[in-house]
PDB file of N, CA and C in Angstrom:
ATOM      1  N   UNK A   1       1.490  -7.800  -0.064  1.00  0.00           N
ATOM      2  CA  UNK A   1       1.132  -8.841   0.859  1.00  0.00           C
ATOM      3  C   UNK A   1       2.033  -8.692   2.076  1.00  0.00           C
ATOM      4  N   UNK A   2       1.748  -9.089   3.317  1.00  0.00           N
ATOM      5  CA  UNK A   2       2.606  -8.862   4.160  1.00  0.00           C
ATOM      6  C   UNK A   2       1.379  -9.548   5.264  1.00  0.00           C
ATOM      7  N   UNK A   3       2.871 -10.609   5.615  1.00  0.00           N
ATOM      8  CA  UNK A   3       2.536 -11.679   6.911  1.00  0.00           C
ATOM      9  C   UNK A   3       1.884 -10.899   8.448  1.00  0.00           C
ATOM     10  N   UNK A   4       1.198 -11.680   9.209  1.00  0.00           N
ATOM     11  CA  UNK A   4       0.742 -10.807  10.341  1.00  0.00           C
ATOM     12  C   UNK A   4       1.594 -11.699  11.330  1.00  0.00           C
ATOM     13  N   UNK A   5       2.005 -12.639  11.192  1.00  0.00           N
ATOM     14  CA  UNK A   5       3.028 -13.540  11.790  1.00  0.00           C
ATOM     15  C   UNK A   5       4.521 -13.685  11.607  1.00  0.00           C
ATOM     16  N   UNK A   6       5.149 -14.331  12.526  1.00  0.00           N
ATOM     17  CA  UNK A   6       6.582 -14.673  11.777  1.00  0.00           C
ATOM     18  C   UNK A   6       6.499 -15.828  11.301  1.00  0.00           C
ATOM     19  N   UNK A   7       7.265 -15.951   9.829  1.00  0.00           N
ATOM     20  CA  UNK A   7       7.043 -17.532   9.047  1.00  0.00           C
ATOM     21  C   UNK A   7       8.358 -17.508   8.349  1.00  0.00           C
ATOM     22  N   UNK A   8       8.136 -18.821   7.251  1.00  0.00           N
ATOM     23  CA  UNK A   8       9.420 -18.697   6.913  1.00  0.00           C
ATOM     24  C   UNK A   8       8.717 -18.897   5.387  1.00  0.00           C
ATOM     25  N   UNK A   9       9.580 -18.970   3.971  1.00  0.00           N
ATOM     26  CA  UNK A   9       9.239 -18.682   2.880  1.00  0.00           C
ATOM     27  C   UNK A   9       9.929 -19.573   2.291  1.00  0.00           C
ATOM     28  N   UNK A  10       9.475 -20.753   1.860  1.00  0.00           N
ATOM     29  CA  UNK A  10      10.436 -21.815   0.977  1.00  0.00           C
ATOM     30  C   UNK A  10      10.314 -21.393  -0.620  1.00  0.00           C
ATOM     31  N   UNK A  11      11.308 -21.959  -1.369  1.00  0.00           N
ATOM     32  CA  UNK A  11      11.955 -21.720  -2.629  1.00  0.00           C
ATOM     33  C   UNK A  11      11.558 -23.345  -3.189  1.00  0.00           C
ATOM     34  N   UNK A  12      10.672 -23.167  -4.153  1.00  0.00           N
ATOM     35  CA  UNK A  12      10.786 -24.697  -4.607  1.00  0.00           C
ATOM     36  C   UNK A  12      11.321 -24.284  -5.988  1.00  0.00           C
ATOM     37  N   UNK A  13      11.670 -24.771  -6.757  1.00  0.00           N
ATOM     38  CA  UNK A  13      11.937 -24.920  -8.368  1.00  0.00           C
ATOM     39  C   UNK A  13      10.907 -25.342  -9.244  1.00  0.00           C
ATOM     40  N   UNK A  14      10.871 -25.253 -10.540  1.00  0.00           N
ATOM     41  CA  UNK A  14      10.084 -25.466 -11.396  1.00  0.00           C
ATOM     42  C   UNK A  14       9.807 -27.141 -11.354  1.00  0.00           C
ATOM     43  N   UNK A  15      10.804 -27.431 -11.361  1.00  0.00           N
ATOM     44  CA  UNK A  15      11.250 -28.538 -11.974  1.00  0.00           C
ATOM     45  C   UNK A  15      10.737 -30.037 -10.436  1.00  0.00           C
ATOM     46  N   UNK A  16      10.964 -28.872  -9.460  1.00  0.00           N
ATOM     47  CA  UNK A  16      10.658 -29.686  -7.825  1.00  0.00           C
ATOM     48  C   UNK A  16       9.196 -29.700  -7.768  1.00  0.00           C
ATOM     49  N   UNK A  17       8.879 -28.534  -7.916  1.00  0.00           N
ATOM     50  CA  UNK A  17       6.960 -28.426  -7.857  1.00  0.00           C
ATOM     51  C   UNK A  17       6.297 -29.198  -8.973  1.00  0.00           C
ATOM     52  N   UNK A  18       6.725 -29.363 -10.342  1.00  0.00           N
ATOM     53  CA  UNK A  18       6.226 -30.165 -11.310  1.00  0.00           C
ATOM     54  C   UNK A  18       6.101 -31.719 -10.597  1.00  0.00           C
ATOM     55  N   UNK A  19       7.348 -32.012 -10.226  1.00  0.00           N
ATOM     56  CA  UNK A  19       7.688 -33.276  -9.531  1.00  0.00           C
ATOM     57  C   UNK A  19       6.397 -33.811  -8.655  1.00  0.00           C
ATOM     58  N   UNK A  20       5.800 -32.353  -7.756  1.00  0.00           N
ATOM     59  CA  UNK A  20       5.063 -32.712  -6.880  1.00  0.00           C
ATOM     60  C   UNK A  20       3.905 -33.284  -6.997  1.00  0.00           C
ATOM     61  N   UNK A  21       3.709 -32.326  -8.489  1.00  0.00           N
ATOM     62  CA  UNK A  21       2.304 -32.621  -9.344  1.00  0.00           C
ATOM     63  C   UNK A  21       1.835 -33.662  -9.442  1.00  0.00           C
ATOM     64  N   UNK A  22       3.142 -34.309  -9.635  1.00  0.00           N
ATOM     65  CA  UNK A  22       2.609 -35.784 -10.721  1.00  0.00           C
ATOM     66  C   UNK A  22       2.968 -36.740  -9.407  1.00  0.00           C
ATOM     67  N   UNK A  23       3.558 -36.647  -8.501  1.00  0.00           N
ATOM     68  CA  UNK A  23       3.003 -37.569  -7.149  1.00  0.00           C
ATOM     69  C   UNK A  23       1.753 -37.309  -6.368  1.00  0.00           C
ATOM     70  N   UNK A  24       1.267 -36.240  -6.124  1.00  0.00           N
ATOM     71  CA  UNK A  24       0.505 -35.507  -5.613  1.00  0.00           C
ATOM     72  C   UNK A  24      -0.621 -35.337  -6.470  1.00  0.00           C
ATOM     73  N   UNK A  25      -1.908 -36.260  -6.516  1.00  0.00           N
ATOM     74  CA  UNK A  25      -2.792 -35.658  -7.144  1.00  0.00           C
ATOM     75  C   UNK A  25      -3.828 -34.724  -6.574  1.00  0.00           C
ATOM     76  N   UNK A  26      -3.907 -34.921  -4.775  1.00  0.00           N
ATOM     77  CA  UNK A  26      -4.576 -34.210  -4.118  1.00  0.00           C
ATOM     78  C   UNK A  26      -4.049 -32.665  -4.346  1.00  0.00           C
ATOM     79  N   UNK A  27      -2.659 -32.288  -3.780  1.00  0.00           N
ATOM     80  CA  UNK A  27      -2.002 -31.337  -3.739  1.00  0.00           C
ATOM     81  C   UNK A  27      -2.129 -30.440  -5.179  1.00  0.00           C
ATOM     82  N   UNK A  28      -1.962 -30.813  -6.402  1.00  0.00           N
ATOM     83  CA  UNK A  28      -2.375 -30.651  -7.460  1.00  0.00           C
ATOM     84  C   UNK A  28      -3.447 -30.080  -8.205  1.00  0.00           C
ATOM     85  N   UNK A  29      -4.347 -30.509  -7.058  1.00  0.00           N
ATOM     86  CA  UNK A  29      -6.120 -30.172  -7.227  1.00  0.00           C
ATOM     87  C   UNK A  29      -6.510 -28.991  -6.758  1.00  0.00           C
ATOM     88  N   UNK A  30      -5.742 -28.860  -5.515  1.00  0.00           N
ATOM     89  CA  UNK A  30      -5.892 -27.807  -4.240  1.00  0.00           C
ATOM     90  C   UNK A  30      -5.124 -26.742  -5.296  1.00  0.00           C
ATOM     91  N   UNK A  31      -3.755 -26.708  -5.821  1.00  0.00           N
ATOM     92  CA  UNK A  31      -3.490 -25.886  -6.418  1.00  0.00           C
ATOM     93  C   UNK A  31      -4.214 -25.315  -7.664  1.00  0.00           C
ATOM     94  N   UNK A  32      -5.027 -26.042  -8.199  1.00  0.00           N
ATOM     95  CA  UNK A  32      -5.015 -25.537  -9.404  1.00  0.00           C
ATOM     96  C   UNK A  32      -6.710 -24.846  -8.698  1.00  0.00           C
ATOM     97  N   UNK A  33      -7.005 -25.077  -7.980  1.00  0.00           N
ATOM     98  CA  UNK A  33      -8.210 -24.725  -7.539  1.00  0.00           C
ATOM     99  C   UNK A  33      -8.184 -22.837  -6.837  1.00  0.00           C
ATOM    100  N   UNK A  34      -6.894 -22.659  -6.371  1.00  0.00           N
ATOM    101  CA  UNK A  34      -6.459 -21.655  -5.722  1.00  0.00           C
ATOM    102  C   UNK A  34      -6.265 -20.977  -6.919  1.00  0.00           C
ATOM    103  N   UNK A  35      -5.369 -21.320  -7.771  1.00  0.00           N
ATOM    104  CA  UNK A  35      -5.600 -20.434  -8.883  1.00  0.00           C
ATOM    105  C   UNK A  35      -6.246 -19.818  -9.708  1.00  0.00           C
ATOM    106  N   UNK A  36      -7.370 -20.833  -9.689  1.00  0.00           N
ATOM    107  CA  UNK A  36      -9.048 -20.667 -10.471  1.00  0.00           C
ATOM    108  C   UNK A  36      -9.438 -19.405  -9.548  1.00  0.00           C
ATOM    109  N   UNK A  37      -9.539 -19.783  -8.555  1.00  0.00           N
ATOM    110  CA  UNK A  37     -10.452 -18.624  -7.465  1.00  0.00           C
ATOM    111  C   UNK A  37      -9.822 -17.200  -7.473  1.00  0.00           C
ATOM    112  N   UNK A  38      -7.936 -17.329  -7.573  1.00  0.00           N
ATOM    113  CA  UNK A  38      -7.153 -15.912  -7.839  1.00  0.00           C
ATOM    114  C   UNK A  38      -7.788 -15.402  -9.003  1.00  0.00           C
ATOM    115  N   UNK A  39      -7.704 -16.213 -10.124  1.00  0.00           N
ATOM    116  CA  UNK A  39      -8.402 -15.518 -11.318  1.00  0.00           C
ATOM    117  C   UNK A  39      -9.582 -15.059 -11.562  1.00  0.00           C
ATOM    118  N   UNK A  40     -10.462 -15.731 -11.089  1.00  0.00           N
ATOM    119  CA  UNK A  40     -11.778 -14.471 -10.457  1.00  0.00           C
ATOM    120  C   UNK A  40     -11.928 -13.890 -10.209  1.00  0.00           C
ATOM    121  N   UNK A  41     -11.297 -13.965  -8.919  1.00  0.00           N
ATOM    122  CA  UNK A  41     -11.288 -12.537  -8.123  1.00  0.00           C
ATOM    123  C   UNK A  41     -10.762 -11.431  -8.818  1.00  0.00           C
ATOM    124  N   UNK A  42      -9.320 -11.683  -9.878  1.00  0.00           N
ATOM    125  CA  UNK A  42      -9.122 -10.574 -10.514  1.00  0.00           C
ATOM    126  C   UNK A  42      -9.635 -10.228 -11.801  1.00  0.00           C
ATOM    127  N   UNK A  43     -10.402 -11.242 -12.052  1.00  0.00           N
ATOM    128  CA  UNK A  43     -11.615 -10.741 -13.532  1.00  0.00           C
ATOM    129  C   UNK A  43     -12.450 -10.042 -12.660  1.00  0.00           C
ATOM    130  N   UNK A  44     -13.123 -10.526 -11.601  1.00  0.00           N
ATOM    131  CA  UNK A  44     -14.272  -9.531 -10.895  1.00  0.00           C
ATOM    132  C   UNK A  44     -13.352  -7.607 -10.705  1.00  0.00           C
ATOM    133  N   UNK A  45     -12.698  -7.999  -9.867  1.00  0.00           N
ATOM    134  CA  UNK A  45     -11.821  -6.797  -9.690  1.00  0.00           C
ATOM    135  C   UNK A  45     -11.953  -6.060 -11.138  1.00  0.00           C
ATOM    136  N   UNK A  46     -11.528  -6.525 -12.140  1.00  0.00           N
ATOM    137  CA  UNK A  46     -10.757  -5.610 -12.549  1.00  0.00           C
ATOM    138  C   UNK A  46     -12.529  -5.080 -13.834  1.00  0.00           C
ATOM    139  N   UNK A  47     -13.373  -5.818 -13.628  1.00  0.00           N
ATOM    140  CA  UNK A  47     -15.051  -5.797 -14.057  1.00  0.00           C
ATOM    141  C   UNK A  47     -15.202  -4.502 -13.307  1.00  0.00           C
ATOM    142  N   UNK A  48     -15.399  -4.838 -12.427  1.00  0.00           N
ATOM    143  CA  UNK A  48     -15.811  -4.024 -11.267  1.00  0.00           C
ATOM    144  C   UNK A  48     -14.466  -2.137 -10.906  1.00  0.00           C
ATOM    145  N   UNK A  49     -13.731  -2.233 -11.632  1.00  0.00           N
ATOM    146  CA  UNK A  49     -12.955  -0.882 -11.896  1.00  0.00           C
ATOM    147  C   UNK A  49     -12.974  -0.805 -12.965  1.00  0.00           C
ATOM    148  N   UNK A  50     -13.445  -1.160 -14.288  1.00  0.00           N
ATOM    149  CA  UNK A  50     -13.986  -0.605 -15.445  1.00  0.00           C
ATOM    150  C   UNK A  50     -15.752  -0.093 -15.215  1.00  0.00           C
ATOM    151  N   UNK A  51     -16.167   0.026 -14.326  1.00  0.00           N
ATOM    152  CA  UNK A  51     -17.291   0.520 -14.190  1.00  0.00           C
ATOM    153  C   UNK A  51     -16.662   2.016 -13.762  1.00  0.00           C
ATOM    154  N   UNK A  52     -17.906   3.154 -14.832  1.00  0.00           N
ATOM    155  CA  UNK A  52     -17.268   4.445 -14.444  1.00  0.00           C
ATOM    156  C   UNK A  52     -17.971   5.047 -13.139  1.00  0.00           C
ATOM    157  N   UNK A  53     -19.367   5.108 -12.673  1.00  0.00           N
ATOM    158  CA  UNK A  53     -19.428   5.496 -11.353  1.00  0.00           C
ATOM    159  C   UNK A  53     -19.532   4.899 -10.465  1.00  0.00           C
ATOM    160  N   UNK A  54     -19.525   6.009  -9.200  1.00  0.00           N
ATOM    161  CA  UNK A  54     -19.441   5.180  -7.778  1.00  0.00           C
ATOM    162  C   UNK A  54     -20.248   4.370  -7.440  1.00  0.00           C
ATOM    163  N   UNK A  55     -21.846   4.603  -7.857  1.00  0.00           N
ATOM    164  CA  UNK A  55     -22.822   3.996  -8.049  1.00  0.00           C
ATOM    165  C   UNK A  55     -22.635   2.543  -8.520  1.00  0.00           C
ATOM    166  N   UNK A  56     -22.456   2.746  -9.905  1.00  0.00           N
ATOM    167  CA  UNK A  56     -22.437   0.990 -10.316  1.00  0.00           C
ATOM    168  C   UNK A  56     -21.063   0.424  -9.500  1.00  0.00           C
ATOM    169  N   UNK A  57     -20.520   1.048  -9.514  1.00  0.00           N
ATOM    170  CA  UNK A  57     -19.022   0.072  -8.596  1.00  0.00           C
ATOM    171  C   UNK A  57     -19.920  -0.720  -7.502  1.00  0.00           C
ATOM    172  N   UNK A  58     -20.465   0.197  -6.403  1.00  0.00           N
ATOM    173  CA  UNK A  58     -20.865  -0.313  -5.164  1.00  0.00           C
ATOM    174  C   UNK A  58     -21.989  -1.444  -5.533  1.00  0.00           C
ATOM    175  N   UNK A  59     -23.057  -0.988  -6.575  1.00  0.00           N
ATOM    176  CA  UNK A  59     -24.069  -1.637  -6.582  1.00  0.00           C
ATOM    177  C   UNK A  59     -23.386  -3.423  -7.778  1.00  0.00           C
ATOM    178  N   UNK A  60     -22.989  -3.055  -8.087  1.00  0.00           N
ATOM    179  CA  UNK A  60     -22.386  -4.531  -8.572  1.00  0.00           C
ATOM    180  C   UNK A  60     -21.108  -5.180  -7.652  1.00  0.00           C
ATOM    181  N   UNK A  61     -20.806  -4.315  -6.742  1.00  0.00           N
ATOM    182  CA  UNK A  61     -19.888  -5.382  -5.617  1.00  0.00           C
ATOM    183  C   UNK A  61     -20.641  -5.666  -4.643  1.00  0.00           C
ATOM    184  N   UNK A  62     -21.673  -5.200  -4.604  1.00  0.00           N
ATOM    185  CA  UNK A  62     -22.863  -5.822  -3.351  1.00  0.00           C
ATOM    186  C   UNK A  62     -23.321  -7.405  -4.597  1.00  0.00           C
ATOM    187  N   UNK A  63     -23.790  -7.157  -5.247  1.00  0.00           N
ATOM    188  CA  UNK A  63     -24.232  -8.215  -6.486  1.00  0.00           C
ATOM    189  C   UNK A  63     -22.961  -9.216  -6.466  1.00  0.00           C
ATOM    190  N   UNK A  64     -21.902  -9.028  -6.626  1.00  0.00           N
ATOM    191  CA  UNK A  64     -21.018  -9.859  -6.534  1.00  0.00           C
ATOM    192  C   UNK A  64     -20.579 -10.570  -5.133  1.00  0.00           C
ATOM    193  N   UNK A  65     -20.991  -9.931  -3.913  1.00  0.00           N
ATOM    194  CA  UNK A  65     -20.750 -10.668  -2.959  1.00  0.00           C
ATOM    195  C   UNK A  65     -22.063 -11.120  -2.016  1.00  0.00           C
ATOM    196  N   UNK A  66     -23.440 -11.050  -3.276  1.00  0.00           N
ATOM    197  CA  UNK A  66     -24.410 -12.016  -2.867  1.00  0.00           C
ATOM    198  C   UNK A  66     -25.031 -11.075  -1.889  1.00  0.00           C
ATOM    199  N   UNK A  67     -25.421  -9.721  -2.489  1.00  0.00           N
ATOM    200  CA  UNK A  67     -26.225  -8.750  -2.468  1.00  0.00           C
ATOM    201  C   UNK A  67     -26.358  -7.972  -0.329  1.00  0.00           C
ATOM    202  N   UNK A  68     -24.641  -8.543   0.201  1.00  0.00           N
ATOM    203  CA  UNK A  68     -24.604  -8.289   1.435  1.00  0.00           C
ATOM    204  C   UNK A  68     -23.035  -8.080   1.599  1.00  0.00           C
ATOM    205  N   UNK A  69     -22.642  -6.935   2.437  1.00  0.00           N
ATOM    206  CA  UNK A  69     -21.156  -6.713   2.643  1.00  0.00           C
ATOM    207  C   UNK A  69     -21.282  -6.558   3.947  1.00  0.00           C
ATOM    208  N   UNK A  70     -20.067  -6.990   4.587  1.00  0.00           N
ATOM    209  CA  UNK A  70     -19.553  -6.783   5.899  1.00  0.00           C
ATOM    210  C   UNK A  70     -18.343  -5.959   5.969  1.00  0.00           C
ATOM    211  N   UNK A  71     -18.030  -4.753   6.475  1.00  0.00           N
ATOM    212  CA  UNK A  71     -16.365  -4.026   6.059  1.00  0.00           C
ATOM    213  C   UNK A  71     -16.541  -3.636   7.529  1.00  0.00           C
ATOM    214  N   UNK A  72     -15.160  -3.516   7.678  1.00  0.00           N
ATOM    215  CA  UNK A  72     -14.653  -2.762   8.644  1.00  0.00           C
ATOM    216  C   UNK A  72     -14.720  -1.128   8.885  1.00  0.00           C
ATOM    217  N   UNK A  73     -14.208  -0.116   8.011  1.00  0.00           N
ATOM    218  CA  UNK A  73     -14.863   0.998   8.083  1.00  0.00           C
ATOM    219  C   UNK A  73     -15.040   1.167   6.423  1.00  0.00           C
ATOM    220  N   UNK A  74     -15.404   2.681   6.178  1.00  0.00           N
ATOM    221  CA  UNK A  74     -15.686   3.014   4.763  1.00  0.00           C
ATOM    222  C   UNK A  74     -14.838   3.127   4.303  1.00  0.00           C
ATOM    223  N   UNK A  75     -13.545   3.615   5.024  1.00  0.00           N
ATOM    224  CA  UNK A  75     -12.027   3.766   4.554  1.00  0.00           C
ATOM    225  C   UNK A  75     -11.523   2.516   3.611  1.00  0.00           C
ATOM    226  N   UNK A  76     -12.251   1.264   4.474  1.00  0.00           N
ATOM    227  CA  UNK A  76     -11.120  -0.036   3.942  1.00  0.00           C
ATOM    228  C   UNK A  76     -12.270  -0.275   2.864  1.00  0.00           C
ATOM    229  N   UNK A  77     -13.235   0.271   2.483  1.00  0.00           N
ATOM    230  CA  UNK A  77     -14.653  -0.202   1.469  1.00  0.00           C
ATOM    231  C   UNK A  77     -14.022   0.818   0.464  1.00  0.00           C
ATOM    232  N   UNK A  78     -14.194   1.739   0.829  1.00  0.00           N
ATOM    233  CA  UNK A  78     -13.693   2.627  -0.725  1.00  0.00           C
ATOM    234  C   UNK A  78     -12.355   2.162  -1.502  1.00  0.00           C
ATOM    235  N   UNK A  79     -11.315   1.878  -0.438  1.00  0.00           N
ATOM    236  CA  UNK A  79     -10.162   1.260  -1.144  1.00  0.00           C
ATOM    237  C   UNK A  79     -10.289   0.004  -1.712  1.00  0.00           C
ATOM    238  N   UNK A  80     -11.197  -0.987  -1.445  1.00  0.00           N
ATOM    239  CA  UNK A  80     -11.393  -1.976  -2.317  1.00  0.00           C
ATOM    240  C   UNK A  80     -12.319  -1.695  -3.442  1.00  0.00           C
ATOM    241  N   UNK A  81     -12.945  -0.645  -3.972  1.00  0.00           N
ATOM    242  CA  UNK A  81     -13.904  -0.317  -4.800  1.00  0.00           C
ATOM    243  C   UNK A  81     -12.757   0.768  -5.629  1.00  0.00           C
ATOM    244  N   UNK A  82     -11.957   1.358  -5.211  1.00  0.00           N
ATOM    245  CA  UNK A  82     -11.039   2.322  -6.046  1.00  0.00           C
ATOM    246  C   UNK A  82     -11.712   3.624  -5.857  1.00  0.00           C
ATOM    247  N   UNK A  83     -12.338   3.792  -4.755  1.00  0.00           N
ATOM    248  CA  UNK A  83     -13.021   5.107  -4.408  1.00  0.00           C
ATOM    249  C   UNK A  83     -12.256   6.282  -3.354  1.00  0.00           C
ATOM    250  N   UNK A  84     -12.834   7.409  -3.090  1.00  0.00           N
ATOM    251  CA  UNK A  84     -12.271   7.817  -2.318  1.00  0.00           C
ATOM    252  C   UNK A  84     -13.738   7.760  -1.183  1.00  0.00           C
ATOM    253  N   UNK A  85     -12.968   7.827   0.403  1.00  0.00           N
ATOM    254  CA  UNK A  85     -13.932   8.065   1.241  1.00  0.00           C
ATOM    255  C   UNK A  85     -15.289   8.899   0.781  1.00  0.00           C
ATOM    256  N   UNK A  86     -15.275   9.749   0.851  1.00  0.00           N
ATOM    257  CA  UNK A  86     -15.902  10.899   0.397  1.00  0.00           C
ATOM    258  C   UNK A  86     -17.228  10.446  -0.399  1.00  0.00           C
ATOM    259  N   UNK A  87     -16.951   9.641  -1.468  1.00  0.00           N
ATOM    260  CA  UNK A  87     -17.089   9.595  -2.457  1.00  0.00           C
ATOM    261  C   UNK A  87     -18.715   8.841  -2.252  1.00  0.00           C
ATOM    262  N   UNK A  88     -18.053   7.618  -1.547  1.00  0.00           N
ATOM    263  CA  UNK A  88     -18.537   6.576  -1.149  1.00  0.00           C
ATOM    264  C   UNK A  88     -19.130   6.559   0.152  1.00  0.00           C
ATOM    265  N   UNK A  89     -18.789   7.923   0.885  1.00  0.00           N
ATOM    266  CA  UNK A  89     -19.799   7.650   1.893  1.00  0.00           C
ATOM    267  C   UNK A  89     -21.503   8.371   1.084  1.00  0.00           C
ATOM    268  N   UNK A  90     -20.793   9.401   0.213  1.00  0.00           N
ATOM    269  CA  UNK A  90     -22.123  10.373  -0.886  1.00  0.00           C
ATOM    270  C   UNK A  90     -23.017   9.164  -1.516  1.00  0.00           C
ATOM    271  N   UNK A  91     -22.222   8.450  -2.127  1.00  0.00           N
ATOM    272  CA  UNK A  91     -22.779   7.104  -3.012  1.00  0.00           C
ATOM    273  C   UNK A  91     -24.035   6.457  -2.179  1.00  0.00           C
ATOM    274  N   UNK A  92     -23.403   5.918  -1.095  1.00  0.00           N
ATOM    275  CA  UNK A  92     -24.370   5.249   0.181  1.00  0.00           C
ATOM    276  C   UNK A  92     -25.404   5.885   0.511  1.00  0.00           C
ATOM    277  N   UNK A  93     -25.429   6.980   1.172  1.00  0.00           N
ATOM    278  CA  UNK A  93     -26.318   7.978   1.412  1.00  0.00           C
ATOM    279  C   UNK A  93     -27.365   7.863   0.344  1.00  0.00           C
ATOM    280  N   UNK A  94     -26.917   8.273  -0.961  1.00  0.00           N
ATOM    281  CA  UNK A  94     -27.737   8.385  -2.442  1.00  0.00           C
ATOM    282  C   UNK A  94     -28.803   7.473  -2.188  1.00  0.00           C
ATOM    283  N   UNK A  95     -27.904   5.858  -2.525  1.00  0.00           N
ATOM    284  CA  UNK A  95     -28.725   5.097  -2.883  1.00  0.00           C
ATOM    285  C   UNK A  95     -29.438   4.430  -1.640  1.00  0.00           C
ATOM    286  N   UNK A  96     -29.129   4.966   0.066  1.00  0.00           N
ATOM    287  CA  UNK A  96     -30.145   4.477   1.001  1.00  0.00           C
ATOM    288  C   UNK A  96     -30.946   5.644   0.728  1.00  0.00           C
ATOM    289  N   UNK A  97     -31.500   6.708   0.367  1.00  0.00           N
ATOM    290  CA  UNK A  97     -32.368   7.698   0.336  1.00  0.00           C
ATOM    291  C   UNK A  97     -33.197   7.135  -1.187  1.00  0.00           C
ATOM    292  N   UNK A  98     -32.797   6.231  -2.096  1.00  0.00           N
ATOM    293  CA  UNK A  98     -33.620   6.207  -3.354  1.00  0.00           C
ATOM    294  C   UNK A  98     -33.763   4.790  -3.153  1.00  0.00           C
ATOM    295  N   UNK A  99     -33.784   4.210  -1.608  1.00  0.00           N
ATOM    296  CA  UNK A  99     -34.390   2.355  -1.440  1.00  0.00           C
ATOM    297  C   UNK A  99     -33.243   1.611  -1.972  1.00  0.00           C
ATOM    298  N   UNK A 100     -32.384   1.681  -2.548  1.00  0.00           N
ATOM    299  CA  UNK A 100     -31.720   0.808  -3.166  1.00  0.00           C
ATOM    300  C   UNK A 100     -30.884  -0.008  -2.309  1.00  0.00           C
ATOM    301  N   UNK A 101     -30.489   0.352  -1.284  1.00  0.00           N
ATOM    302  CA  UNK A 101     -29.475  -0.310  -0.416  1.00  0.00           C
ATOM    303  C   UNK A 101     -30.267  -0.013   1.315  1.00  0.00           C
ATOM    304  N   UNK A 102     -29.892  -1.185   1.815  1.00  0.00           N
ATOM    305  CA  UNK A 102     -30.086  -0.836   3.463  1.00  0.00           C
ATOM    306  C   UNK A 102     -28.996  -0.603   4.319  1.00  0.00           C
ATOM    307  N   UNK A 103     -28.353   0.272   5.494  1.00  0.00           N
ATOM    308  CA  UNK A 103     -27.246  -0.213   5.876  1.00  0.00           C
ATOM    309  C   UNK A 103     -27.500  -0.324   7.348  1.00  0.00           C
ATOM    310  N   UNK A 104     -26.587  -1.226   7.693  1.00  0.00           N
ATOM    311  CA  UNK A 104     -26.892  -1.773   9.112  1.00  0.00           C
ATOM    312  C   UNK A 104     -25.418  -1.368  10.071  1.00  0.00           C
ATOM    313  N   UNK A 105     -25.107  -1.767  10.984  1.00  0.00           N
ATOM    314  CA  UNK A 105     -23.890  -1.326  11.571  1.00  0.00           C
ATOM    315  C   UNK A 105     -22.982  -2.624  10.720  1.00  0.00           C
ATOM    316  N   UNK A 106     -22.033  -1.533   9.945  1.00  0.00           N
ATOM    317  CA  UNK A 106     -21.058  -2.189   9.121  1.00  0.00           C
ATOM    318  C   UNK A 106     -21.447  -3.372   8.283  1.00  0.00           C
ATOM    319  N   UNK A 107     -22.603  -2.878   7.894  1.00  0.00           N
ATOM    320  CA  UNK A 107     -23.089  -3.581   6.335  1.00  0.00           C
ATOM    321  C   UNK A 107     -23.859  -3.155   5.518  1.00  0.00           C
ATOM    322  N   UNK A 108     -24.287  -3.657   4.785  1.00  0.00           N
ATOM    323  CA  UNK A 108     -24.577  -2.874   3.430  1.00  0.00           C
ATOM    324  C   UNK A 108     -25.412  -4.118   2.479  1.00  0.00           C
ATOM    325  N   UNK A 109     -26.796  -3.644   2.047  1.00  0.00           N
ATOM    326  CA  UNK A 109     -27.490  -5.082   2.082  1.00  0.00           C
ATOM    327  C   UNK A 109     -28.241  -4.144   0.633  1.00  0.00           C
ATOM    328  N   UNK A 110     -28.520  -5.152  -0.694  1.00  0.00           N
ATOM    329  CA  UNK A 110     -29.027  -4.663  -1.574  1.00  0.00           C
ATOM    330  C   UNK A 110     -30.744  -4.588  -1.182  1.00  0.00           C
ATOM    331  N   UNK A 111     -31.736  -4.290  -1.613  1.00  0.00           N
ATOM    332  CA  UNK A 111     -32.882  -4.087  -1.121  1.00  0.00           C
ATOM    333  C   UNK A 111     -33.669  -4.869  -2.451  1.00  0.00           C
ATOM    334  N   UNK A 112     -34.245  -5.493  -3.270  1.00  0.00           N
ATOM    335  CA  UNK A 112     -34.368  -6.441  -4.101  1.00  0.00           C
ATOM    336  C   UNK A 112     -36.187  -5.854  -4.589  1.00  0.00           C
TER     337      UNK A 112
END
């Protein structure tokens, strides 16, 4: 992780943040809600890198993000899929030549 800003990084304690809990029922909610969503994301993640080809990787992270991606280049797409460039630009190609996917400038749309 690494800030794009300058900030500062507070230290709470176990014992201070528990505290907060039980005054804080809003704050409480928000947290436990952030955590729910971390843990998804890394059940999806880690779903989605037990798949063995490039194929199902891509075609179930389009499915998982509601059958449409937006990325910046293929570079930053393969590294979130555990691919190499290469790999994944072959993959794309594949499955826009067999209908399965459409791609648009910097997206990637399942075809249904």
């Amino acid at each position: 992780m690494e800030a794009t800003d300058d900030c500062e990084i507070a230290y709470i304690s176990k014992e201070a943040l528990l505290e907060i809990f039980r005054n804080n029922r809003a704050f409480l909610l928000a947290y436990l809600k952030i955590q729910a969503d971390f843990g998804m994301s890394l059940n999806s993640r880690i779903k989605m890198l037990s798949l063995a080809s490039a194929k199902e990787r891509l075609l179930y992270y389009l499915e998982d993000h509601g059958g449409a991606v937006r990325y910046d280049t293929v570079t930053s797409l393969a590294k979130e899929l555990g691919l190499e460039r290469e790999t994944l630009s072959r993959t794309i190609t594949a499955l826009i030549n067999d209908g399965s996917i459409t791609k648009g400038s910097n997206t990637l749309k399942l075809r249904y």
